[in-house]
PDB file of N, CA and C in Angstrom:
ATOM      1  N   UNK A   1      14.371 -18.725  39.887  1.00  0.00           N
ATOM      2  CA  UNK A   1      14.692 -18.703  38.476  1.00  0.00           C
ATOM      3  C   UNK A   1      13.442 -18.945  37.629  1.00  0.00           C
ATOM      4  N   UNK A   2      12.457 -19.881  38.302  1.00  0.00           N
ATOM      5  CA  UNK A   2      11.311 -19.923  37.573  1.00  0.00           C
ATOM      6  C   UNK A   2      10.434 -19.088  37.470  1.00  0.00           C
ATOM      7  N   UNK A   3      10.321 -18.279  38.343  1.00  0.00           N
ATOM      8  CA  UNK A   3       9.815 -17.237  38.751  1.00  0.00           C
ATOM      9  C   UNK A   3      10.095 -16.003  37.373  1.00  0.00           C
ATOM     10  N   UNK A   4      11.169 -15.605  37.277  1.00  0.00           N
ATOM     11  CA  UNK A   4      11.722 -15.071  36.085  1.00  0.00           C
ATOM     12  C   UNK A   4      11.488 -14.939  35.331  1.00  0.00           C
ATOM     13  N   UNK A   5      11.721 -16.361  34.659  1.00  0.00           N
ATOM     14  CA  UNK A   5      11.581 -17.065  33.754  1.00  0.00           C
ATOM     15  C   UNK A   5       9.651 -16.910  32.954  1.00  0.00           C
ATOM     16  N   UNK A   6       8.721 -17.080  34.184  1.00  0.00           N
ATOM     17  CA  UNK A   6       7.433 -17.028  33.729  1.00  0.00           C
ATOM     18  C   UNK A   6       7.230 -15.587  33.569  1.00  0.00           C
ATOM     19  N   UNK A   7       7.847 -14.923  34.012  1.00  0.00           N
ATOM     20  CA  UNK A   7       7.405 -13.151  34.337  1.00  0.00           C
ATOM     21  C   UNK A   7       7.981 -12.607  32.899  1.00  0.00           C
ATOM     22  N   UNK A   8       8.976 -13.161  32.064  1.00  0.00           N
ATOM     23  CA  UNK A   8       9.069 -12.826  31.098  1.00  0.00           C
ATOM     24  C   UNK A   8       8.647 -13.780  29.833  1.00  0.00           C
ATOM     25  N   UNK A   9       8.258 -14.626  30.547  1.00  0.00           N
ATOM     26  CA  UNK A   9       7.321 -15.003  29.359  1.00  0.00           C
ATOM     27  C   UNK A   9       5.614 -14.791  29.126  1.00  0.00           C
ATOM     28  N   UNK A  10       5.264 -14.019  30.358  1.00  0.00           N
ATOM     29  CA  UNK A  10       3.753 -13.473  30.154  1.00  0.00           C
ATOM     30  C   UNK A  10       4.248 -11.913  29.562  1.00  0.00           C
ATOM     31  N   UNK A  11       5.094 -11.301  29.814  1.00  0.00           N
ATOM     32  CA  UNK A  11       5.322 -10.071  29.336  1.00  0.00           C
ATOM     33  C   UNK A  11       5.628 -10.430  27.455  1.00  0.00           C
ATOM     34  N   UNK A  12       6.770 -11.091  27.275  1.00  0.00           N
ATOM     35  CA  UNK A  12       6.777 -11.520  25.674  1.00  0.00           C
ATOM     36  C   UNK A  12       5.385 -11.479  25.165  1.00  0.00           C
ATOM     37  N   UNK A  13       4.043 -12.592  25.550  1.00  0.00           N
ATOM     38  CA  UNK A  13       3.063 -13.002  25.615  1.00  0.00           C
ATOM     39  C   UNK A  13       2.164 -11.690  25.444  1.00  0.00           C
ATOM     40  N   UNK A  14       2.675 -10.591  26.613  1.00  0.00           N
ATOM     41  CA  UNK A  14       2.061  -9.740  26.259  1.00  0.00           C
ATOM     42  C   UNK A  14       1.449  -8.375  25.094  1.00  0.00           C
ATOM     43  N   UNK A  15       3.383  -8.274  25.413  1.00  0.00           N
ATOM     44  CA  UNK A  15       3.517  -7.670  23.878  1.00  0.00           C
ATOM     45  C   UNK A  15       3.154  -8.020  22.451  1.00  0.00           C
ATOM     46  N   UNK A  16       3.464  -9.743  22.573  1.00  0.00           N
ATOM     47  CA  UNK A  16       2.546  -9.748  20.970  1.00  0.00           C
ATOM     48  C   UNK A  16       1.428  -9.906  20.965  1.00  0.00           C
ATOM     49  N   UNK A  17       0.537  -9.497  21.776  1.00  0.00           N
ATOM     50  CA  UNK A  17      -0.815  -9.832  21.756  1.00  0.00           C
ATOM     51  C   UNK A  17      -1.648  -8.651  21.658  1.00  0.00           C
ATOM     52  N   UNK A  18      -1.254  -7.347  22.263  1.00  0.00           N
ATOM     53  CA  UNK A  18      -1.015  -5.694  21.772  1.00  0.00           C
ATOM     54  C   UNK A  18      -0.415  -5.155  20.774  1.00  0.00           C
ATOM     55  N   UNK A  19       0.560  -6.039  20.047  1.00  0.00           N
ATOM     56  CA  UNK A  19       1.210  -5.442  19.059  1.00  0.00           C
ATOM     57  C   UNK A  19      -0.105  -4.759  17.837  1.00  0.00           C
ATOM     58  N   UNK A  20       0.239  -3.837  17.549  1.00  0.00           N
ATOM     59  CA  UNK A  20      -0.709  -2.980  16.477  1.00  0.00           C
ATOM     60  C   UNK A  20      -0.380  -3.746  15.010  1.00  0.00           C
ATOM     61  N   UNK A  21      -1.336  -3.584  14.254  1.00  0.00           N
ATOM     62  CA  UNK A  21      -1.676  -4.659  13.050  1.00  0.00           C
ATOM     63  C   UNK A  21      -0.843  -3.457  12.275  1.00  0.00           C
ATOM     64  N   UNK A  22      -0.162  -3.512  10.887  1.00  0.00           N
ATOM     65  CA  UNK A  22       0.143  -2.214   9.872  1.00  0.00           C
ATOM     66  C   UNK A  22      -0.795  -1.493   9.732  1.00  0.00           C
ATOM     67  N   UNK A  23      -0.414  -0.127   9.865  1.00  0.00           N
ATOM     68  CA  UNK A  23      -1.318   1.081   9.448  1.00  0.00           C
ATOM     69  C   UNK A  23      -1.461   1.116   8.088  1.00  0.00           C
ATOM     70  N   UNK A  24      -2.236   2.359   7.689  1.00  0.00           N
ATOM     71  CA  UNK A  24      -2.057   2.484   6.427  1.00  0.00           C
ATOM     72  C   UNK A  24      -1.659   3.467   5.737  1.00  0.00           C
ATOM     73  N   UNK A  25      -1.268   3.504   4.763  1.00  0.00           N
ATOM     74  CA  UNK A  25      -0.273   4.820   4.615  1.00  0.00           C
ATOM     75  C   UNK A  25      -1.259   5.910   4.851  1.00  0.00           C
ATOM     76  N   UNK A  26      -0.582   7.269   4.784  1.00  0.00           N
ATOM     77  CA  UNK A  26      -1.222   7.807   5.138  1.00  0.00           C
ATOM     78  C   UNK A  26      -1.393   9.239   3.680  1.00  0.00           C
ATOM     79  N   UNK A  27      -2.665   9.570   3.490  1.00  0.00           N
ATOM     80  CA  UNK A  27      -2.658  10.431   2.180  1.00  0.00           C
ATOM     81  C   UNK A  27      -3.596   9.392   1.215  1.00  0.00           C
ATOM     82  N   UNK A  28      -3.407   9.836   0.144  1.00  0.00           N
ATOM     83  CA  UNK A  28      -4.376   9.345  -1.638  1.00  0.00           C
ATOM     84  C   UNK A  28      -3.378   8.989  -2.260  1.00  0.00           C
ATOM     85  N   UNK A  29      -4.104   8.149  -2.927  1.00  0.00           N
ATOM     86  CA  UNK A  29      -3.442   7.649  -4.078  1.00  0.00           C
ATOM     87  C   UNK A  29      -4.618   8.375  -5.459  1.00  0.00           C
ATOM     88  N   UNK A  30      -4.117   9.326  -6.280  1.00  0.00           N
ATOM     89  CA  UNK A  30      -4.840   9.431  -7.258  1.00  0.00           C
ATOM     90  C   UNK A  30      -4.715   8.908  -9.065  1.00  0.00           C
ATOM     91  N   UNK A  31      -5.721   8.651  -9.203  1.00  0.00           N
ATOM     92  CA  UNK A  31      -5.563   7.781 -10.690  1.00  0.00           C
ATOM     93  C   UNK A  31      -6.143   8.859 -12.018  1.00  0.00           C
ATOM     94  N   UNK A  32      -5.427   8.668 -12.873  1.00  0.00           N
ATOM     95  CA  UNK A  32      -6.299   9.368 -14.147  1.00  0.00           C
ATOM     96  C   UNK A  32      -6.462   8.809 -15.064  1.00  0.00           C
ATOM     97  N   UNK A  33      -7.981   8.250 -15.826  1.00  0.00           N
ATOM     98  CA  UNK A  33      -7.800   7.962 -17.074  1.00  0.00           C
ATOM     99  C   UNK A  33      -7.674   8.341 -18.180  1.00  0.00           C
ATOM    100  N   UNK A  34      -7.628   7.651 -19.774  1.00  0.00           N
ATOM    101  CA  UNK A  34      -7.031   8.488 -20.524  1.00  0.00           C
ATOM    102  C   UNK A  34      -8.071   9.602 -20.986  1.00  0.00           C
ATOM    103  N   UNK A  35      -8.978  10.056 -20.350  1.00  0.00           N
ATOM    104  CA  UNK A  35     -10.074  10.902 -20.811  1.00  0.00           C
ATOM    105  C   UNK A  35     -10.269  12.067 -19.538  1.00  0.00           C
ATOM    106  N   UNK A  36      -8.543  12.040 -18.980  1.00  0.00           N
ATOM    107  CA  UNK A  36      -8.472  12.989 -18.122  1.00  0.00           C
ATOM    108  C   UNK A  36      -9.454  12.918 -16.451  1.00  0.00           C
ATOM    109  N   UNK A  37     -10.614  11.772 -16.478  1.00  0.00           N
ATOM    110  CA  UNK A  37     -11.510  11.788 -15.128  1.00  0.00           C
ATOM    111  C   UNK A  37      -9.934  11.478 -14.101  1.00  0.00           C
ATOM    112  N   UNK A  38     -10.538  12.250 -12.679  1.00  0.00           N
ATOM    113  CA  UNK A  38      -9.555  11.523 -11.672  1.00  0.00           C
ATOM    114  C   UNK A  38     -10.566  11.138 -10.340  1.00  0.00           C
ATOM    115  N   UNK A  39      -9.677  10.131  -9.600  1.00  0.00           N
ATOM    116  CA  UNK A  39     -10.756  10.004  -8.735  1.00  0.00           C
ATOM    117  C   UNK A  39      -9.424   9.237  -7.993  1.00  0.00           C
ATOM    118  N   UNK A  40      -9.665   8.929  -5.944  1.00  0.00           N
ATOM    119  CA  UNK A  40      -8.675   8.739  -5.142  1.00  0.00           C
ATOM    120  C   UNK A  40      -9.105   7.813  -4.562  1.00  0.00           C
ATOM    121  N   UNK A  41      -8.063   7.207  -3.632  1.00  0.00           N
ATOM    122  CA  UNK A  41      -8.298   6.245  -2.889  1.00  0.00           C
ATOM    123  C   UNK A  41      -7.184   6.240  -1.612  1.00  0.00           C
ATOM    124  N   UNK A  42      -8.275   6.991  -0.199  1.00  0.00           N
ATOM    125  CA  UNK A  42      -7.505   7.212   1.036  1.00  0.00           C
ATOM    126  C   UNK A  42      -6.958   6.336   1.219  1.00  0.00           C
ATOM    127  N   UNK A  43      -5.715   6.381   2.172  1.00  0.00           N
ATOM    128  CA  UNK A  43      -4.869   5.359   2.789  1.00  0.00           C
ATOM    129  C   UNK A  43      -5.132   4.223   2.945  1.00  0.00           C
ATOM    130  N   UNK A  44      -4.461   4.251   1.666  1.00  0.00           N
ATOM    131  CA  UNK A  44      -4.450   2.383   1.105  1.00  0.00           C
ATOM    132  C   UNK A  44      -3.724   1.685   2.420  1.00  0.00           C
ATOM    133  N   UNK A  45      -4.009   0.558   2.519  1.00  0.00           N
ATOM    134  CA  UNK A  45      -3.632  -0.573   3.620  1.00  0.00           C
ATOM    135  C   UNK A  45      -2.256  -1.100   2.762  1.00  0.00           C
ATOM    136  N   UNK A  46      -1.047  -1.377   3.396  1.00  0.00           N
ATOM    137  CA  UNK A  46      -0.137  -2.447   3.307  1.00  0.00           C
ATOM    138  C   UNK A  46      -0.440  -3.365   2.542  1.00  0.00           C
ATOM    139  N   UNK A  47      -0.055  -3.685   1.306  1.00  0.00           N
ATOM    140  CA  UNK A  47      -0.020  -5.242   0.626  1.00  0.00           C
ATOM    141  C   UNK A  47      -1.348  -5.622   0.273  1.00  0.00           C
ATOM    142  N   UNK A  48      -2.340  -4.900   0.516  1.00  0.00           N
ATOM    143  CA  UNK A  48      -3.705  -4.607  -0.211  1.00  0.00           C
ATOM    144  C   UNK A  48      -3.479  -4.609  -1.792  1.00  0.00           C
ATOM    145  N   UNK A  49      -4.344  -5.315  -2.475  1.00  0.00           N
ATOM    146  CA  UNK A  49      -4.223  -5.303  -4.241  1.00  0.00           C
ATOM    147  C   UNK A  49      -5.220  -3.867  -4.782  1.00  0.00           C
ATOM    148  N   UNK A  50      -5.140  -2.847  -4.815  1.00  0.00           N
ATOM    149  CA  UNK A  50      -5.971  -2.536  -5.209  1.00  0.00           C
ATOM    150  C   UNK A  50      -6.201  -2.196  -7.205  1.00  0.00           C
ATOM    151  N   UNK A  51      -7.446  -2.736  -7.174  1.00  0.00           N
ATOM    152  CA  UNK A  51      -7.544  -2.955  -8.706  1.00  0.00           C
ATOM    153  C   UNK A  51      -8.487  -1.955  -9.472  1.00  0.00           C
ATOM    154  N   UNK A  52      -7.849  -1.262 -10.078  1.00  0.00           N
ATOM    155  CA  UNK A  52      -8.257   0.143 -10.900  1.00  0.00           C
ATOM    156  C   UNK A  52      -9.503  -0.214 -12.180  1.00  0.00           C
ATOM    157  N   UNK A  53      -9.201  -1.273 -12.233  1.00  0.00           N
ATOM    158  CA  UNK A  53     -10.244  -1.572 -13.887  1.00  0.00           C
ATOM    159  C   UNK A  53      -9.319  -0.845 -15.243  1.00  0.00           C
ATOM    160  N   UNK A  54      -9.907  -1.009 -16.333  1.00  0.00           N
ATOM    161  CA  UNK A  54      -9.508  -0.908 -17.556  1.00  0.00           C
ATOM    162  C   UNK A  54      -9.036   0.998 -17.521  1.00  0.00           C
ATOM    163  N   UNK A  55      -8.004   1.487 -18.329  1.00  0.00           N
ATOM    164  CA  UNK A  55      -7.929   2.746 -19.183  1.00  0.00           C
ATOM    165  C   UNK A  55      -7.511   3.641 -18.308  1.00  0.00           C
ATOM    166  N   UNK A  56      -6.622   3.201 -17.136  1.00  0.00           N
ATOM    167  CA  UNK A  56      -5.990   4.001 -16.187  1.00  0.00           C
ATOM    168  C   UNK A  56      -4.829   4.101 -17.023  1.00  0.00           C
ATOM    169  N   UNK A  57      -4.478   5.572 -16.765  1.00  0.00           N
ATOM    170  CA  UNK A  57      -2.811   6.114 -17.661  1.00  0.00           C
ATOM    171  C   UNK A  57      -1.837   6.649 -16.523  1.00  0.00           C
ATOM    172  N   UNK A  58      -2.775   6.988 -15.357  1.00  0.00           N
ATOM    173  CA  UNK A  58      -1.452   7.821 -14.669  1.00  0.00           C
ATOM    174  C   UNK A  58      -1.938   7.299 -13.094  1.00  0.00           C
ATOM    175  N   UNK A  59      -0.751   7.478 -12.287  1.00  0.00           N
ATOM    176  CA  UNK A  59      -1.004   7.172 -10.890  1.00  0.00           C
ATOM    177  C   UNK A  59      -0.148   8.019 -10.074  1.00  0.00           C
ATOM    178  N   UNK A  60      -0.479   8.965  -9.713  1.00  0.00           N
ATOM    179  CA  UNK A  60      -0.216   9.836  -8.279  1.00  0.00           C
ATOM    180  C   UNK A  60      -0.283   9.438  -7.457  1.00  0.00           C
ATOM    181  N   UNK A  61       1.466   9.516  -6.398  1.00  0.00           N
ATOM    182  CA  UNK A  61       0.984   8.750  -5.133  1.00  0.00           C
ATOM    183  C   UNK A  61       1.319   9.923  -4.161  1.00  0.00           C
ATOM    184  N   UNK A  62       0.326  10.033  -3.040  1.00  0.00           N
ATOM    185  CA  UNK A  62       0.203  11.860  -2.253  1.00  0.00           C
ATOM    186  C   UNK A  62       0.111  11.082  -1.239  1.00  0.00           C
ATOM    187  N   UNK A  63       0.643   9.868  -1.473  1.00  0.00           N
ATOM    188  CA  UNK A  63       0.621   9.261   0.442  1.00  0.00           C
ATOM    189  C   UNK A  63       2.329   9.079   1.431  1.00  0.00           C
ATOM    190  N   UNK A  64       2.566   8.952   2.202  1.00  0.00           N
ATOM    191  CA  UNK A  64       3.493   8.955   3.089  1.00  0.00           C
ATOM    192  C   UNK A  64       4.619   8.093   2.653  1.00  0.00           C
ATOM    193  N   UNK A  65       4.413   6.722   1.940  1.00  0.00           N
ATOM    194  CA  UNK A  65       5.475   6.129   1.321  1.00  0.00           C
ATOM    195  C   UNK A  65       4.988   5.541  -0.163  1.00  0.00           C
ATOM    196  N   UNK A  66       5.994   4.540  -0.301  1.00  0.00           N
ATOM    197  CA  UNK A  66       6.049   3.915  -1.844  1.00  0.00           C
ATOM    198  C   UNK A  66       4.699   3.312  -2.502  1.00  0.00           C
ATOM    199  N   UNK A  67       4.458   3.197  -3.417  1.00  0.00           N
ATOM    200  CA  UNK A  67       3.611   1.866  -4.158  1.00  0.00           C
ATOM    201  C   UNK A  67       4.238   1.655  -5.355  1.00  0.00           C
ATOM    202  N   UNK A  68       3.493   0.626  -5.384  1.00  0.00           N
ATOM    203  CA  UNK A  68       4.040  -0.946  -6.619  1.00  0.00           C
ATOM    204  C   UNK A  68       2.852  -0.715  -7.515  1.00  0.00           C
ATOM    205  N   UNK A  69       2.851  -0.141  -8.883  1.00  0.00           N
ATOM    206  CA  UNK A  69       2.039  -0.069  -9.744  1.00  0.00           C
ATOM    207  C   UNK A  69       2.112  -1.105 -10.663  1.00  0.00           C
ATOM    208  N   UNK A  70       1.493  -2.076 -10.995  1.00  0.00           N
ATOM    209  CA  UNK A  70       1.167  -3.323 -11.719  1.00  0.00           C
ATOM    210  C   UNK A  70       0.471  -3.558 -12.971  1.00  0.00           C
ATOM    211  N   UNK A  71       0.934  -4.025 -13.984  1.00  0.00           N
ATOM    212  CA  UNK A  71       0.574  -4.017 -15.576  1.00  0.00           C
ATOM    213  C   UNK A  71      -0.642  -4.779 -15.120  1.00  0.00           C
ATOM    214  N   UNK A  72      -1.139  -5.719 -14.729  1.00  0.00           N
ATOM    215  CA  UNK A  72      -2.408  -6.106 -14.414  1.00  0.00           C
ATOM    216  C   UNK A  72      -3.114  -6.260 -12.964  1.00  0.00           C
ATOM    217  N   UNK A  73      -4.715  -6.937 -13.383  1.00  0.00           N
ATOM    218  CA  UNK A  73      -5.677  -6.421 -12.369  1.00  0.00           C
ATOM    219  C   UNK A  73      -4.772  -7.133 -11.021  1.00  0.00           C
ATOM    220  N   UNK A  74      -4.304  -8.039 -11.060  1.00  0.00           N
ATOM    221  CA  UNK A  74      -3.945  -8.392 -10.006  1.00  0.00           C
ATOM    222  C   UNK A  74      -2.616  -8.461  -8.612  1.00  0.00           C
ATOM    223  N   UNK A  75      -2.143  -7.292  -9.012  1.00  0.00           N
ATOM    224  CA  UNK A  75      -0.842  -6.650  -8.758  1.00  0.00           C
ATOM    225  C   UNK A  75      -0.139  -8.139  -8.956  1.00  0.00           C
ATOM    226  N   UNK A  76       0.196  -8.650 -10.099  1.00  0.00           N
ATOM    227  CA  UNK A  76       1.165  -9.510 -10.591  1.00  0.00           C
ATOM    228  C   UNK A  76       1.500  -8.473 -11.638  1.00  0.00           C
ATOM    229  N   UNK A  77       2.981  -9.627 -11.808  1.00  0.00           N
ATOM    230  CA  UNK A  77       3.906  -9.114 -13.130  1.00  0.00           C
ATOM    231  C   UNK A  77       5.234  -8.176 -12.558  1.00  0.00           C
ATOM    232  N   UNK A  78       5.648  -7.237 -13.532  1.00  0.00           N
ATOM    233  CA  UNK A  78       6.639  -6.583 -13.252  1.00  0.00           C
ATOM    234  C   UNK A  78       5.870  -4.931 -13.097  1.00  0.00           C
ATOM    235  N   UNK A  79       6.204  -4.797 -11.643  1.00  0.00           N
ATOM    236  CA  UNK A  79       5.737  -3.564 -11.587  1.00  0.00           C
ATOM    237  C   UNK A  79       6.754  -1.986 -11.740  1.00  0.00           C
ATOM    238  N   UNK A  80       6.252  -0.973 -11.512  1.00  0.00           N
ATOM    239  CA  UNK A  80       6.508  -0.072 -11.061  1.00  0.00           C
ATOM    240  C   UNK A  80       6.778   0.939  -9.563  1.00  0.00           C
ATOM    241  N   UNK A  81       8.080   1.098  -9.210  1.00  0.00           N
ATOM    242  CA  UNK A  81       7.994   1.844  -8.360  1.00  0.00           C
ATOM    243  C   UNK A  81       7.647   3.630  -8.081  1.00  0.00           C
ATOM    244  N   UNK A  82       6.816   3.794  -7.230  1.00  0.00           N
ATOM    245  CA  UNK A  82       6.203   5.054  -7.302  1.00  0.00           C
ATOM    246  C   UNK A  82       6.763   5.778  -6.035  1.00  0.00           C
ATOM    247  N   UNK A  83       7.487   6.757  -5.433  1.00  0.00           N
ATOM    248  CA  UNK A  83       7.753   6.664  -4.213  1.00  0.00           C
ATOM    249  C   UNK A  83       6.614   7.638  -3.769  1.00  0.00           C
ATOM    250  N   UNK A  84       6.617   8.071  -2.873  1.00  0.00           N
ATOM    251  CA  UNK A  84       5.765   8.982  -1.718  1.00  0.00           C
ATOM    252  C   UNK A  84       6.117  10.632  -2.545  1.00  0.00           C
ATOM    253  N   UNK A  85       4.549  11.053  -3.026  1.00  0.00           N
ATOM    254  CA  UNK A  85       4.868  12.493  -3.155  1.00  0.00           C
ATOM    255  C   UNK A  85       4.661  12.311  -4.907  1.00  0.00           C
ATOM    256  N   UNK A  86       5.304  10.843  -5.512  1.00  0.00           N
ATOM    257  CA  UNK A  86       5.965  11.170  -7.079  1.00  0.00           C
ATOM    258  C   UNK A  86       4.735  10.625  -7.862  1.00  0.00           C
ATOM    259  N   UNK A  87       5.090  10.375  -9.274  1.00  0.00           N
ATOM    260  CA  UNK A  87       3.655   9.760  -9.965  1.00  0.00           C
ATOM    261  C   UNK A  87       3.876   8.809 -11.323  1.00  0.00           C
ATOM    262  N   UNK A  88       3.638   8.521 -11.783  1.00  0.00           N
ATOM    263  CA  UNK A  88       3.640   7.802 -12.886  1.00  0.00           C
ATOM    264  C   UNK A  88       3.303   8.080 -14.050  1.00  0.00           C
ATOM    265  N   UNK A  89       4.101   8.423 -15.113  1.00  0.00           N
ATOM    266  CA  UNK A  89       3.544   9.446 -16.198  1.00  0.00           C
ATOM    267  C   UNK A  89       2.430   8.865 -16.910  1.00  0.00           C
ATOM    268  N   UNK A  90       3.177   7.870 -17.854  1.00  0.00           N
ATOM    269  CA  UNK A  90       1.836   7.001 -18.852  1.00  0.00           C
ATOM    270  C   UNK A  90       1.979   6.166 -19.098  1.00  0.00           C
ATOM    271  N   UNK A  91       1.048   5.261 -19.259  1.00  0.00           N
ATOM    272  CA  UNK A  91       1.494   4.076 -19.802  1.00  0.00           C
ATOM    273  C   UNK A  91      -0.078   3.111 -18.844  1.00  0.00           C
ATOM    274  N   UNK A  92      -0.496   2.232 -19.108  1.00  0.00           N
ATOM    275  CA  UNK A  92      -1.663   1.613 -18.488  1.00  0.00           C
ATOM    276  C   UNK A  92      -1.533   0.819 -17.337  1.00  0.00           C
ATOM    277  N   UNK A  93      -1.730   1.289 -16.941  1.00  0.00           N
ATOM    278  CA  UNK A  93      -2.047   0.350 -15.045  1.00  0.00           C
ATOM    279  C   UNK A  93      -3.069   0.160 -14.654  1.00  0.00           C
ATOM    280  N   UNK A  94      -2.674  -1.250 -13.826  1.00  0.00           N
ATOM    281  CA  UNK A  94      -4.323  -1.583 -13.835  1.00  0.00           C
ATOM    282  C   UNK A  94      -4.239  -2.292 -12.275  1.00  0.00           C
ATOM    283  N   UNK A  95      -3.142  -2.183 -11.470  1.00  0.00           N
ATOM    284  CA  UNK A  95      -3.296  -2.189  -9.881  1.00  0.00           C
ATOM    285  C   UNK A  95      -2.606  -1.676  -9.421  1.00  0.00           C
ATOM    286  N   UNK A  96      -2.546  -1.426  -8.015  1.00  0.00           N
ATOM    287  CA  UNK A  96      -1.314  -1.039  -7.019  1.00  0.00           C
ATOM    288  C   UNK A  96      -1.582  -1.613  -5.377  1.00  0.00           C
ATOM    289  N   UNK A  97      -0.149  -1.225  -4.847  1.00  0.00           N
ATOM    290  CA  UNK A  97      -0.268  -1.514  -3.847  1.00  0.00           C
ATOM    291  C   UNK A  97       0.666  -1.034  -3.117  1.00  0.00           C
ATOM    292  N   UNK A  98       0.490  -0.033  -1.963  1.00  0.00           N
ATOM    293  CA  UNK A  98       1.027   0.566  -1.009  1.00  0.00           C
ATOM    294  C   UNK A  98       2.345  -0.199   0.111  1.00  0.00           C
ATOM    295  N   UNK A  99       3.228  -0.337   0.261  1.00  0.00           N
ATOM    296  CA  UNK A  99       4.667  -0.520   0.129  1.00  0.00           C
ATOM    297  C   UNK A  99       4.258  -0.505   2.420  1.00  0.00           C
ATOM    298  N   UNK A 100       3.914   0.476   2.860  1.00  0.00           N
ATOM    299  CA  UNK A 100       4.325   0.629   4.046  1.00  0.00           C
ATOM    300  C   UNK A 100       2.735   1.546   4.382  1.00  0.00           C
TER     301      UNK A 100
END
């Protein structure tokens, strides 16, 4: 029984020790400011803040799932949901952060 017992607890042991960290989505996230420049940012990481700076109006998300678009630099506050594919018309954003 002890025997068992240890054989599945080096296997448990094992598995979380191989387990893969979150990917990152997969695709761009593109931003536009209000003077029309755009510019991207490959597959954002999981729960990553990423912070746009001042005079962002729009956010395209061309990656595999959701992001959380955030009234300030620090993805606090009440955000926005963006799903995979959709975008964000107008209005100023100034972080996000990739969902999955």
């Amino acid at each position: 029984m002890r025997s068992i017992l240890a054989v599945l607890t080096v296997a448990a042991t094992a598995v979380t020790l191989t387990a893969t960290p979150a990917s990152a989505a997969s695709g761009s996230v593109i931003v536009r400011t209000l003077g029309e420049a755009t510019w991207g940012i490959g597959d954002p990481r999981p729960s990553e803040c990423h912070d746009l700076g001042p005079g962002f109006h729009a956010v395209i998300n061309e990656t595999d799932g959701p992001l959380l678009v955030f009234p300030d630099h620090a993805c606090d506050g009440e955000a926005i949901l963006v799903h995979a594919w959709d975008n964000t018309e107008y209005g100023l954003h100034y972080s996000f952060q990739a969902l999955t």
